[in-house]
N, C-alpha and C. Protein backbone atom coordinates (compact mmCIF):
# COMPACT_ATOMS: atom_id res chain seq x y z
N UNK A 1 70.08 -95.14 61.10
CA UNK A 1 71.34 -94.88 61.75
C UNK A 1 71.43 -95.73 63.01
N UNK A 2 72.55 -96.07 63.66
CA UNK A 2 73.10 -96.86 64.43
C UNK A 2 73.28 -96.27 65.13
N UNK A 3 73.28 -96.70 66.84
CA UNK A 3 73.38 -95.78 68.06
C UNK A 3 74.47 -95.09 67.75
N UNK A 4 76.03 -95.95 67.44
CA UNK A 4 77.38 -95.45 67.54
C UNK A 4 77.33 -94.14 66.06
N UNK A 5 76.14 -94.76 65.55
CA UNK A 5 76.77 -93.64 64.38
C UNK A 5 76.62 -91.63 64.57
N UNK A 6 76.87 -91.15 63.51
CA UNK A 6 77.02 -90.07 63.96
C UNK A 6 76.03 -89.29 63.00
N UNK A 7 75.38 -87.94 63.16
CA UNK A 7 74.52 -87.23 63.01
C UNK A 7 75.48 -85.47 62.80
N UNK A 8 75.38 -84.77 62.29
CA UNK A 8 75.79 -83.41 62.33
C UNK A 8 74.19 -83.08 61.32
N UNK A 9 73.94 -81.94 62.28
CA UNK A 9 72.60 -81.19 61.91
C UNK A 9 73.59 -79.84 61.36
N UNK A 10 73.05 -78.96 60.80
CA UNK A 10 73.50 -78.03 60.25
C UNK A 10 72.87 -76.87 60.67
N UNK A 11 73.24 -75.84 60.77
CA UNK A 11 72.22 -74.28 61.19
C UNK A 11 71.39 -74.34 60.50
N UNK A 12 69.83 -73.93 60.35
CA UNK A 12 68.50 -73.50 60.24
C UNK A 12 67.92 -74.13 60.72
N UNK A 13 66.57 -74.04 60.01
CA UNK A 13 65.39 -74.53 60.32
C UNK A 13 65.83 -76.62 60.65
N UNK A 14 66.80 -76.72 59.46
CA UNK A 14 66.80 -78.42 59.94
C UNK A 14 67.17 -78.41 61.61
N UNK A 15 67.86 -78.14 61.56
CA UNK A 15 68.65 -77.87 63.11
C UNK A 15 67.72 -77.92 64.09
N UNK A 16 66.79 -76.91 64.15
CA UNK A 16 65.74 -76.98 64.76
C UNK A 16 65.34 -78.24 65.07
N UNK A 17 64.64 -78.84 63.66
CA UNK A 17 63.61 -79.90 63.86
C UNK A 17 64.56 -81.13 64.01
N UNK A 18 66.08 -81.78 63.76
CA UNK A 18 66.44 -82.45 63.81
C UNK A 18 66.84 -82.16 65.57
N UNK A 19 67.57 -81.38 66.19
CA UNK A 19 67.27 -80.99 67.81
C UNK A 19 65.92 -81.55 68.86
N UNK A 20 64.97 -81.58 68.15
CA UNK A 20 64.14 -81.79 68.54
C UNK A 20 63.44 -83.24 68.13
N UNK A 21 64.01 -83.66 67.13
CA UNK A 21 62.82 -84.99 66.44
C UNK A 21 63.90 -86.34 66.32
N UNK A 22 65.59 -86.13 66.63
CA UNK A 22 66.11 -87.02 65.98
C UNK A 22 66.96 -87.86 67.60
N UNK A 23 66.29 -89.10 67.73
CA UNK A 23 67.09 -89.65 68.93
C UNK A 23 68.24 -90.19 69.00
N UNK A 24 68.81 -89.80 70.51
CA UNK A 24 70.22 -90.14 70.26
C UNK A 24 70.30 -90.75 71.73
N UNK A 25 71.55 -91.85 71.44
CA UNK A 25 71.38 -92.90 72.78
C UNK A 25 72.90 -92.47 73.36
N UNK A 26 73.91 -92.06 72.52
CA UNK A 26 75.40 -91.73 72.65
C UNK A 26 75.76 -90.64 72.54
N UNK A 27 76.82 -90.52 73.51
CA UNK A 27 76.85 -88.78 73.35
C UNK A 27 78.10 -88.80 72.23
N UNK A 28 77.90 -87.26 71.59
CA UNK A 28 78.87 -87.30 70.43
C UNK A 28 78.46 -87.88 68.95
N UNK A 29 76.85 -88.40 68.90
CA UNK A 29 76.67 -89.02 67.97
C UNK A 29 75.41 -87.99 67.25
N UNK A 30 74.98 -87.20 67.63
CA UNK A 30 74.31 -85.52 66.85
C UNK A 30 75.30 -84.61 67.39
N UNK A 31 75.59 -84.18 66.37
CA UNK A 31 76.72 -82.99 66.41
C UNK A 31 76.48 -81.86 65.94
N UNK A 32 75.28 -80.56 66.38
CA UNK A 32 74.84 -79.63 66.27
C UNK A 32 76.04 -78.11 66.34
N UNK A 33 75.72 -77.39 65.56
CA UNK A 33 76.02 -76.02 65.66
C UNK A 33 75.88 -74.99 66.28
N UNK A 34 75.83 -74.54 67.56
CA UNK A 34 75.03 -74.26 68.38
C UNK A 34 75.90 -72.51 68.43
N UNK A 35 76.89 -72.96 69.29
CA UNK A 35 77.52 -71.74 69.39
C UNK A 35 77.38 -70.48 68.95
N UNK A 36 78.17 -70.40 67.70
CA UNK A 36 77.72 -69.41 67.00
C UNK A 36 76.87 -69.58 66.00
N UNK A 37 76.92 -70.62 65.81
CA UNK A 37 75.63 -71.23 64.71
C UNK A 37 75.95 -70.87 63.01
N UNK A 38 77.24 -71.12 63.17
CA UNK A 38 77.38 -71.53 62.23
C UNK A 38 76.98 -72.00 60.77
N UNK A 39 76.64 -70.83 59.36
CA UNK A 39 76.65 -71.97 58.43
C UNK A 39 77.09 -72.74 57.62
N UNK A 40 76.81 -74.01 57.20
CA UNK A 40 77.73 -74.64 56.21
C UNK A 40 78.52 -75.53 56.87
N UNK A 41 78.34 -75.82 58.44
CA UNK A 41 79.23 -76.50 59.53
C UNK A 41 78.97 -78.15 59.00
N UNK A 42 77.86 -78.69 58.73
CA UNK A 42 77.85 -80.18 58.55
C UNK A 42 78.62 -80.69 57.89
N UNK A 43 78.61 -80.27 56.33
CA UNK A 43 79.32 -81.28 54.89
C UNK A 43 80.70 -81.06 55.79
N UNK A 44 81.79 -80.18 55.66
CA UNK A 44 82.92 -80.45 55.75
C UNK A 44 82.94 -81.05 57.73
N UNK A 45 81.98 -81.03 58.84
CA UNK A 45 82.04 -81.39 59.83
C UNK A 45 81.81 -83.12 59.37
N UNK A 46 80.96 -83.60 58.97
CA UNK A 46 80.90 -84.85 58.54
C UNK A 46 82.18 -85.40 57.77
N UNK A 47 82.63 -84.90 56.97
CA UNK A 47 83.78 -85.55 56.39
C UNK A 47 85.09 -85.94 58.15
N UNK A 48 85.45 -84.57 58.42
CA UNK A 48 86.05 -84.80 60.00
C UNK A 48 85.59 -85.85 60.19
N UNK A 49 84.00 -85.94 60.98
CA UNK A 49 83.48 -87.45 61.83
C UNK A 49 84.05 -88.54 61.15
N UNK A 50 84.00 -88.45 59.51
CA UNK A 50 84.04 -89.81 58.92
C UNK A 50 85.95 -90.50 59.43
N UNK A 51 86.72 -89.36 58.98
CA UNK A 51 87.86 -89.49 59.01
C UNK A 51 88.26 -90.13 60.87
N UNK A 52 87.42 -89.33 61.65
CA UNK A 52 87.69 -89.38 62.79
C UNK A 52 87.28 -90.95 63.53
N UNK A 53 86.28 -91.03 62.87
CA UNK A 53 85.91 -92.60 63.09
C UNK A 53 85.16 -92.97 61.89
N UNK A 54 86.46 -93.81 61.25
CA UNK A 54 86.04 -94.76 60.13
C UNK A 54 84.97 -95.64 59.87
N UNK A 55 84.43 -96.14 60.75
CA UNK A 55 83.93 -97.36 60.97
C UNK A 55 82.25 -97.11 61.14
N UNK A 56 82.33 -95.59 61.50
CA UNK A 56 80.67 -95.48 61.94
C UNK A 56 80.18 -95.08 60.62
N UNK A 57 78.83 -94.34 60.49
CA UNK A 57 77.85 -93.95 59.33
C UNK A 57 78.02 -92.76 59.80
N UNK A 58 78.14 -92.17 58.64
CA UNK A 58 77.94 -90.41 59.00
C UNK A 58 77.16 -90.21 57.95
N UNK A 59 76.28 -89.12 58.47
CA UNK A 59 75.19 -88.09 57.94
C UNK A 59 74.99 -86.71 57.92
N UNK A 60 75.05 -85.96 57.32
CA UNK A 60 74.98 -84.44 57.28
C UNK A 60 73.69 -84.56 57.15
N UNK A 61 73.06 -83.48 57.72
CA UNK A 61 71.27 -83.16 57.71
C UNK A 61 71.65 -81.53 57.58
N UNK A 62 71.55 -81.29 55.74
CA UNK A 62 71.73 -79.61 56.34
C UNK A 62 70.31 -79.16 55.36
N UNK A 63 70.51 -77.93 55.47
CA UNK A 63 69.30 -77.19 54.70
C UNK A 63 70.26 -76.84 53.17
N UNK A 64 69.32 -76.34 51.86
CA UNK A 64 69.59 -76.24 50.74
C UNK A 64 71.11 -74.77 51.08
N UNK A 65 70.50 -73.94 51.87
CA UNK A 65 71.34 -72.48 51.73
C UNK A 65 72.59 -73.16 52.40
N UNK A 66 72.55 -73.87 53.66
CA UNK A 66 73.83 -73.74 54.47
C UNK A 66 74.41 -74.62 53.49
N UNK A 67 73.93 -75.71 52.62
CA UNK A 67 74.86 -77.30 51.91
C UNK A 67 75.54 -76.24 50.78
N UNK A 68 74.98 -75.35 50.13
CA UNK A 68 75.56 -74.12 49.08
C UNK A 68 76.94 -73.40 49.83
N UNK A 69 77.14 -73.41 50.98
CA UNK A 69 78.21 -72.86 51.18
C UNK A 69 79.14 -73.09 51.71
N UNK A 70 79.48 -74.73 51.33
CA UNK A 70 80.33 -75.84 51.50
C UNK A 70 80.36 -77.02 51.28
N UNK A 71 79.63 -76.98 50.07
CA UNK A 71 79.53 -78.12 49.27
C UNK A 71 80.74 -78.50 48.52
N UNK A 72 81.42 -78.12 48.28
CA UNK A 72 83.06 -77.80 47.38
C UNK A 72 83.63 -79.14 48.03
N UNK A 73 83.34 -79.46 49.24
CA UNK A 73 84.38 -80.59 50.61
C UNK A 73 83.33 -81.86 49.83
N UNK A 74 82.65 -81.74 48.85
CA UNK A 74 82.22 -83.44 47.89
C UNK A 74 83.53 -83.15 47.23
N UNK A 75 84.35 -82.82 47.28
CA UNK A 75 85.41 -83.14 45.77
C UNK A 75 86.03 -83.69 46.92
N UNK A 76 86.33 -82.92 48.17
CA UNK A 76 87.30 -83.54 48.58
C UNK A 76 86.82 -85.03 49.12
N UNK A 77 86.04 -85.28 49.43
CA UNK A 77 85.54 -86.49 49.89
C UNK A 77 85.44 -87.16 49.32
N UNK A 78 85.05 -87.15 47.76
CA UNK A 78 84.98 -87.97 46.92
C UNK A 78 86.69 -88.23 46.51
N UNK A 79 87.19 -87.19 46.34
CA UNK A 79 89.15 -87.59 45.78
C UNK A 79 89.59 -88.57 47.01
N UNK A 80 89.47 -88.48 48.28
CA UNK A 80 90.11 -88.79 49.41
C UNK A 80 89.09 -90.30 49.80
N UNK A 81 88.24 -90.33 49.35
CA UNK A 81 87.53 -91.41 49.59
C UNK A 81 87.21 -91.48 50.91
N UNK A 82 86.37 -90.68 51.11
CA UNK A 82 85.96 -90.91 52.62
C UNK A 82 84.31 -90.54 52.17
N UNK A 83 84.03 -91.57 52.87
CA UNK A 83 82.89 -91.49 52.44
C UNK A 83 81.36 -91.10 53.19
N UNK A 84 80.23 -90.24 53.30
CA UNK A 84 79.50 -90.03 54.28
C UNK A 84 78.44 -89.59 53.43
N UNK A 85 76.78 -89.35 53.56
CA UNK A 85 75.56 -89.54 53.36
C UNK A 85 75.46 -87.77 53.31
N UNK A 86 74.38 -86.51 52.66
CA UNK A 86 74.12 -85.45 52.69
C UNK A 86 72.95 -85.54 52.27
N UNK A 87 72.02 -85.27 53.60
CA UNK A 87 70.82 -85.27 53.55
C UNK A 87 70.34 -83.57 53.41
N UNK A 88 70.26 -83.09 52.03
CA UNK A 88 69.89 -81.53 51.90
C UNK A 88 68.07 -81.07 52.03
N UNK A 89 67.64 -80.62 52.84
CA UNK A 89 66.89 -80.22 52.94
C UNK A 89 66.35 -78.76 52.15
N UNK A 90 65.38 -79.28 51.24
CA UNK A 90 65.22 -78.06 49.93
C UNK A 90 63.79 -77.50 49.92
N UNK A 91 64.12 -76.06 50.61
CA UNK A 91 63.14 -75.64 50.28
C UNK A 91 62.68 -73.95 49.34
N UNK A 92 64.37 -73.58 49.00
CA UNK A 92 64.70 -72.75 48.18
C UNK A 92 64.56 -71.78 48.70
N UNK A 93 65.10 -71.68 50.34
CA UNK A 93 65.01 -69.85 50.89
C UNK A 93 65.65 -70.64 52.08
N UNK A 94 66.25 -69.40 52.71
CA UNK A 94 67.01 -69.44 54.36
C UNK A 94 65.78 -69.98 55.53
N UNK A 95 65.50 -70.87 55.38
CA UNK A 95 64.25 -71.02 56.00
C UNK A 95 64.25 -71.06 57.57
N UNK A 96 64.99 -71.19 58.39
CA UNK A 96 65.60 -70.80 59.78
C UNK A 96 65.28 -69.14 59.63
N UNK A 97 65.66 -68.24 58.78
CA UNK A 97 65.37 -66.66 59.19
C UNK A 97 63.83 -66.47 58.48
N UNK A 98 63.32 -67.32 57.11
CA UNK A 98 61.90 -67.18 57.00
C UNK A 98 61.35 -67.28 58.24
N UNK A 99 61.14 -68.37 58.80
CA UNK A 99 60.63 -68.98 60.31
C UNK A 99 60.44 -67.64 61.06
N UNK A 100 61.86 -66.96 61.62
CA UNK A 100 62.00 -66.01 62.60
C UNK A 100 61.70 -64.99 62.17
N UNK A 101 61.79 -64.41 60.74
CA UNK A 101 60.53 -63.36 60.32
C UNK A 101 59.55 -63.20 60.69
N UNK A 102 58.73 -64.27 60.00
CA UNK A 102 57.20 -64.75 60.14
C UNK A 102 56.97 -64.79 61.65
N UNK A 103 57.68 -65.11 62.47
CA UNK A 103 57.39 -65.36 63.83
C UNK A 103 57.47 -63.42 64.25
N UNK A 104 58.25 -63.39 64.20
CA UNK A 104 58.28 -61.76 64.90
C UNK A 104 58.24 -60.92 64.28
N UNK A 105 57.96 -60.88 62.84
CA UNK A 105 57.22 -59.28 62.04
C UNK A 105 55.94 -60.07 61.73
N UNK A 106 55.78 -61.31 61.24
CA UNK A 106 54.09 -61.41 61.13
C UNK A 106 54.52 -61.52 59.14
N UNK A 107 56.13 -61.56 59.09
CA UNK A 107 55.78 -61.42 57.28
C UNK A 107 57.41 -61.76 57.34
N UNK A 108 57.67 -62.18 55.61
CA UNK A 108 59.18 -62.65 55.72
C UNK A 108 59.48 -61.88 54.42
N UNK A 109 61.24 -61.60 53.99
CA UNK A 109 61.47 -60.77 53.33
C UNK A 109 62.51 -61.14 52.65
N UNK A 110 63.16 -61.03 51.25
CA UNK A 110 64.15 -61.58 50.53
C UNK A 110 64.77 -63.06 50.95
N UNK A 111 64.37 -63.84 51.46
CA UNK A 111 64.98 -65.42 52.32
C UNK A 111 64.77 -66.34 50.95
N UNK A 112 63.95 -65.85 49.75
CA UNK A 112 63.91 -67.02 48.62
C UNK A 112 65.33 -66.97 47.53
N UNK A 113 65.66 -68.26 47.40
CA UNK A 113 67.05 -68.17 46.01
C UNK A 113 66.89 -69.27 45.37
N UNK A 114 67.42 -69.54 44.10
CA UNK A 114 66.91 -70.40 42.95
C UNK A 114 68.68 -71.86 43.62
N UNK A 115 68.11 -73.09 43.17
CA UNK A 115 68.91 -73.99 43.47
C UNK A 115 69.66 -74.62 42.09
N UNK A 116 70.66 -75.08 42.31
CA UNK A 116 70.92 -75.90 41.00
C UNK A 116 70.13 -77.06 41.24
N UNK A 117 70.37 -78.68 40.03
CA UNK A 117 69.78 -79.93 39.97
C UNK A 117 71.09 -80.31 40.92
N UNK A 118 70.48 -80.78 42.27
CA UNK A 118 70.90 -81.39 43.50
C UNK A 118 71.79 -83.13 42.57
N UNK A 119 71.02 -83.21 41.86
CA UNK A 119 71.70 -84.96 41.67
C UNK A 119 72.96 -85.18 40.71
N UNK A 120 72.33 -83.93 40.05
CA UNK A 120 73.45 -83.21 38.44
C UNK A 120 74.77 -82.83 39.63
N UNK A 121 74.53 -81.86 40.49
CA UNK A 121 75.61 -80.80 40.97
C UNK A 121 76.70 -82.28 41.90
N UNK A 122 75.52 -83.15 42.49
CA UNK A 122 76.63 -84.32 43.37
C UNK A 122 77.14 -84.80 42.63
N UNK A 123 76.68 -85.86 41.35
CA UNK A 123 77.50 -86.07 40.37
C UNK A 123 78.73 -85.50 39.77
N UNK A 124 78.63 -84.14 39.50
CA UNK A 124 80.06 -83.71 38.86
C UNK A 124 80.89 -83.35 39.71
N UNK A 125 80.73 -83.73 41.04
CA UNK A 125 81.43 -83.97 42.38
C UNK A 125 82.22 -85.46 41.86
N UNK A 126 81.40 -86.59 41.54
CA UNK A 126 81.69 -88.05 41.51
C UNK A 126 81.02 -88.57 42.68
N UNK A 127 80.30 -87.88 43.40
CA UNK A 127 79.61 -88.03 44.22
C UNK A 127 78.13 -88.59 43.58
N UNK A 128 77.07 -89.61 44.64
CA UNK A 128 76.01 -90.03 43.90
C UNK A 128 74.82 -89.44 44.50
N UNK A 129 74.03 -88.83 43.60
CA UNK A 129 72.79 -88.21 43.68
C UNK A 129 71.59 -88.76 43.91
N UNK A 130 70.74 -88.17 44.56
CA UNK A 130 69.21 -88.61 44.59
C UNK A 130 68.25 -87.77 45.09
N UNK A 131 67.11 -87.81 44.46
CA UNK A 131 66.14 -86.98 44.38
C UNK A 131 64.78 -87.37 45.13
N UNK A 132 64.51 -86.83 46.38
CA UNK A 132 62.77 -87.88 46.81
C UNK A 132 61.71 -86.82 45.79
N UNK A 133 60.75 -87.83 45.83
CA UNK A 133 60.11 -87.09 45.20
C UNK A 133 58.53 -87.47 46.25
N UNK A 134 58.71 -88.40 47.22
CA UNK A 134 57.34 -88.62 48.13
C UNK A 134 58.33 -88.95 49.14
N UNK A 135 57.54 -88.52 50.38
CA UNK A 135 57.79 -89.36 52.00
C UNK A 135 58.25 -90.79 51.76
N UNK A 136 57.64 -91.69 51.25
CA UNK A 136 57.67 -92.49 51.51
C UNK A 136 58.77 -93.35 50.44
N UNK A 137 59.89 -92.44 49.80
CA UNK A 137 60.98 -92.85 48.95
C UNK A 137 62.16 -92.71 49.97
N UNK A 138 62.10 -91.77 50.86
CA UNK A 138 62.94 -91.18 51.88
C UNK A 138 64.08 -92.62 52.57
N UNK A 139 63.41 -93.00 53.28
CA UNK A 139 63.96 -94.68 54.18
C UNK A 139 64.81 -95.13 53.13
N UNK A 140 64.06 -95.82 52.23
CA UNK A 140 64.83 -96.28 51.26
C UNK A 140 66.20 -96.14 50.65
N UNK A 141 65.69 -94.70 50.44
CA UNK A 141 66.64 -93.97 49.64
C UNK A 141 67.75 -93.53 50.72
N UNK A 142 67.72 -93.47 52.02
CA UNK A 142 68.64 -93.74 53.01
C UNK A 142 69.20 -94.72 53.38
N UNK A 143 68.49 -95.97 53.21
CA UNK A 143 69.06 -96.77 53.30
C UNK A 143 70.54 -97.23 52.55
N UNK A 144 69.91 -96.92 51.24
CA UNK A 144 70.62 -97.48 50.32
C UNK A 144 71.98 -96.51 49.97
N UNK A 145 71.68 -94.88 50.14
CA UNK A 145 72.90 -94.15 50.40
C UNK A 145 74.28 -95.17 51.69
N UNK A 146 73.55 -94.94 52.46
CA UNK A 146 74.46 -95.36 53.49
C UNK A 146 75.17 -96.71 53.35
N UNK A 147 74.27 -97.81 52.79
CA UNK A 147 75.14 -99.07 52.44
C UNK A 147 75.98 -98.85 51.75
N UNK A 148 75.77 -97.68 50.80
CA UNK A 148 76.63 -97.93 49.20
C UNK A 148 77.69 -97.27 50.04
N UNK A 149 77.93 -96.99 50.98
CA UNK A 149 79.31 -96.62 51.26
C UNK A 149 80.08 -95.58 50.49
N UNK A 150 79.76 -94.88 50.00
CA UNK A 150 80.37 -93.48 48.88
C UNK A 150 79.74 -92.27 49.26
N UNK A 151 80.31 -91.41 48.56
CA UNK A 151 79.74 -90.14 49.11
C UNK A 151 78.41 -89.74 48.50
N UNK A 152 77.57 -89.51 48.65
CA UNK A 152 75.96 -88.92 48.42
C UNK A 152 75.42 -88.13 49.07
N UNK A 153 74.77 -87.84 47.81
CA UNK A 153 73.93 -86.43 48.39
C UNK A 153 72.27 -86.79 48.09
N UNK A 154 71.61 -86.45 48.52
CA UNK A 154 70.32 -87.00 48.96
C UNK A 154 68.94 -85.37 48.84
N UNK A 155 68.29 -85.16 48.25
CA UNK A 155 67.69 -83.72 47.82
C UNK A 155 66.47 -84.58 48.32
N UNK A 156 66.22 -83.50 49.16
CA UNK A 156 64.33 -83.81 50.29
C UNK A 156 63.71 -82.56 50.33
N UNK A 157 62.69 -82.73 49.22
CA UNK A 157 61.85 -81.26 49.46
C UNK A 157 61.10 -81.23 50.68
N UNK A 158 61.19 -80.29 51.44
CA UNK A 158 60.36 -79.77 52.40
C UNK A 158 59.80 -78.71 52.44
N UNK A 159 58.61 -79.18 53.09
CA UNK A 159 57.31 -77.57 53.57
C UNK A 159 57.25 -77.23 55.02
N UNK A 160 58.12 -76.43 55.78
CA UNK A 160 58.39 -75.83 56.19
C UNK A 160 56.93 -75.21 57.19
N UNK A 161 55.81 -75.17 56.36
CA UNK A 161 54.39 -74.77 57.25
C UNK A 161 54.46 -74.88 59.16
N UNK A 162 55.08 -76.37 59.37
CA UNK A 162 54.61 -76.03 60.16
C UNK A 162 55.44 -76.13 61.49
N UNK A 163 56.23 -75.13 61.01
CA UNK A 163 57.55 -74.41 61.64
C UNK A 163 56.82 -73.30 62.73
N UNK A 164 55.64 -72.60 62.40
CA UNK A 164 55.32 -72.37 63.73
C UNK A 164 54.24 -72.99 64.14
N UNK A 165 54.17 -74.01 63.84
CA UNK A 165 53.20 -74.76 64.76
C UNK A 165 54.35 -75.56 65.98
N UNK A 166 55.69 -75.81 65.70
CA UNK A 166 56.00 -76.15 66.43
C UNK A 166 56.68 -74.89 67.08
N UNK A 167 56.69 -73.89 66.97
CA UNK A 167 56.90 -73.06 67.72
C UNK A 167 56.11 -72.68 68.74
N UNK A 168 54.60 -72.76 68.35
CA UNK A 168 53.96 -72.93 69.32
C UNK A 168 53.73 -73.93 70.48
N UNK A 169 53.81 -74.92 70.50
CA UNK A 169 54.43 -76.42 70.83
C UNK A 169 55.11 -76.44 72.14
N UNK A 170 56.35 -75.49 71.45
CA UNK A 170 57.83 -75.45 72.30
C UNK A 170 57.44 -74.70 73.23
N UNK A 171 56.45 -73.24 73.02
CA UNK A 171 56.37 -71.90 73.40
C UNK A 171 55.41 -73.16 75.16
N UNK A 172 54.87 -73.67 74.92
CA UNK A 172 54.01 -74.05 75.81
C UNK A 172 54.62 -75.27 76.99
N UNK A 173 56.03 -75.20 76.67
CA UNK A 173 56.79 -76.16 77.50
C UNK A 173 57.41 -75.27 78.52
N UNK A 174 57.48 -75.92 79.55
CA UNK A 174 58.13 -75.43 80.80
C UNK A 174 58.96 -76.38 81.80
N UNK A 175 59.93 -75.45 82.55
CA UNK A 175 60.60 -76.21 83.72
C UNK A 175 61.76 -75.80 83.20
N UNK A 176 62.88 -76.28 83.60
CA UNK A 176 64.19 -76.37 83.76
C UNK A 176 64.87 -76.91 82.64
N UNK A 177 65.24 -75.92 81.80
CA UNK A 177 66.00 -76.96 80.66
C UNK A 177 67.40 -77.24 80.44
């Protein structure tokens, strides 16, 4: 991504780690959920960015649960031709409230749900699919979303482990934030 371009993180666990791991030189160019925290804010917030400024790269970074409950805005993106990148983070449970379980009962509880085929479901959007299947397909496979200029959706399994390790991390920072 490009300084000018734009970023929308989505509520959970991505949110988190993209808040924390993803640099930004321009303001207005990560566009987080913060408030009420919102889910499902990226896909149809990214289409906005795209519309709003044509010219930049837009990216949704959401998790598998929040991209499920506004994924419907690929038809429109794809009919309307506006085009922007959906980076779904899959790890087949609410993993933002797994996290905060595990953190404060010590155990997590109903947060798992079964996914459709991420590349099948963008497709019958008209939208174009892709699947990582290693780290090191990821770049690439970003890359090449974003040139192709169309709408895509992008499926990145993640392990989640070590969600409180960076909790611990954070827990040990201080001063004025």
């Amino acid at each position: 991504m490009g300084r000018e371009d734009i970023v929308l993180a989505d509520t959970g666990a991505v949110k988190m780690w993209m808040a924390r791991m993803y640099p930004t030189y321009e303001p207005n160019t990560m566009l987080v959920s913060n408030g009420l925290s919102s889910m499902g804010f990226a896909v149809p917030g990214a289409l906005a960015a795209k519309l709003a400024y044509p010219r930049r790269r837009v990216l949704a970074a959401t998790g598998d649960g929040a991209f499920l409950m506004n994924s419907q805005e690929l038809e429109t993106a794809v009919r309307e031709r506006v085009p922007f990148v959906v980076l779904v983070w899959v790890d087949d449970a609410y993993g933002l409230i797994e996290w905060k379980m595990d953190l404060e009962l010590g155990r997590d509880s109903n947060v798992s749900f079964g996914n459709p085929d991420f590349v099948k479901y963008a497709e019958s959007f008209g939208a174009r699919g892709y699947r990582i299947e290693s780290a090191d397909e990821l770049l690439p496979t970003l890359r090449k979303a974003l040139a192709d200029d169309v709408v895509s959706v992008i499926a990145v399994p993640v392990d989640y482990s070590a969600n409180l390790e960076l909790t611990d991390k954070l827990g040990e920072l201080t001063g004025p934030f």
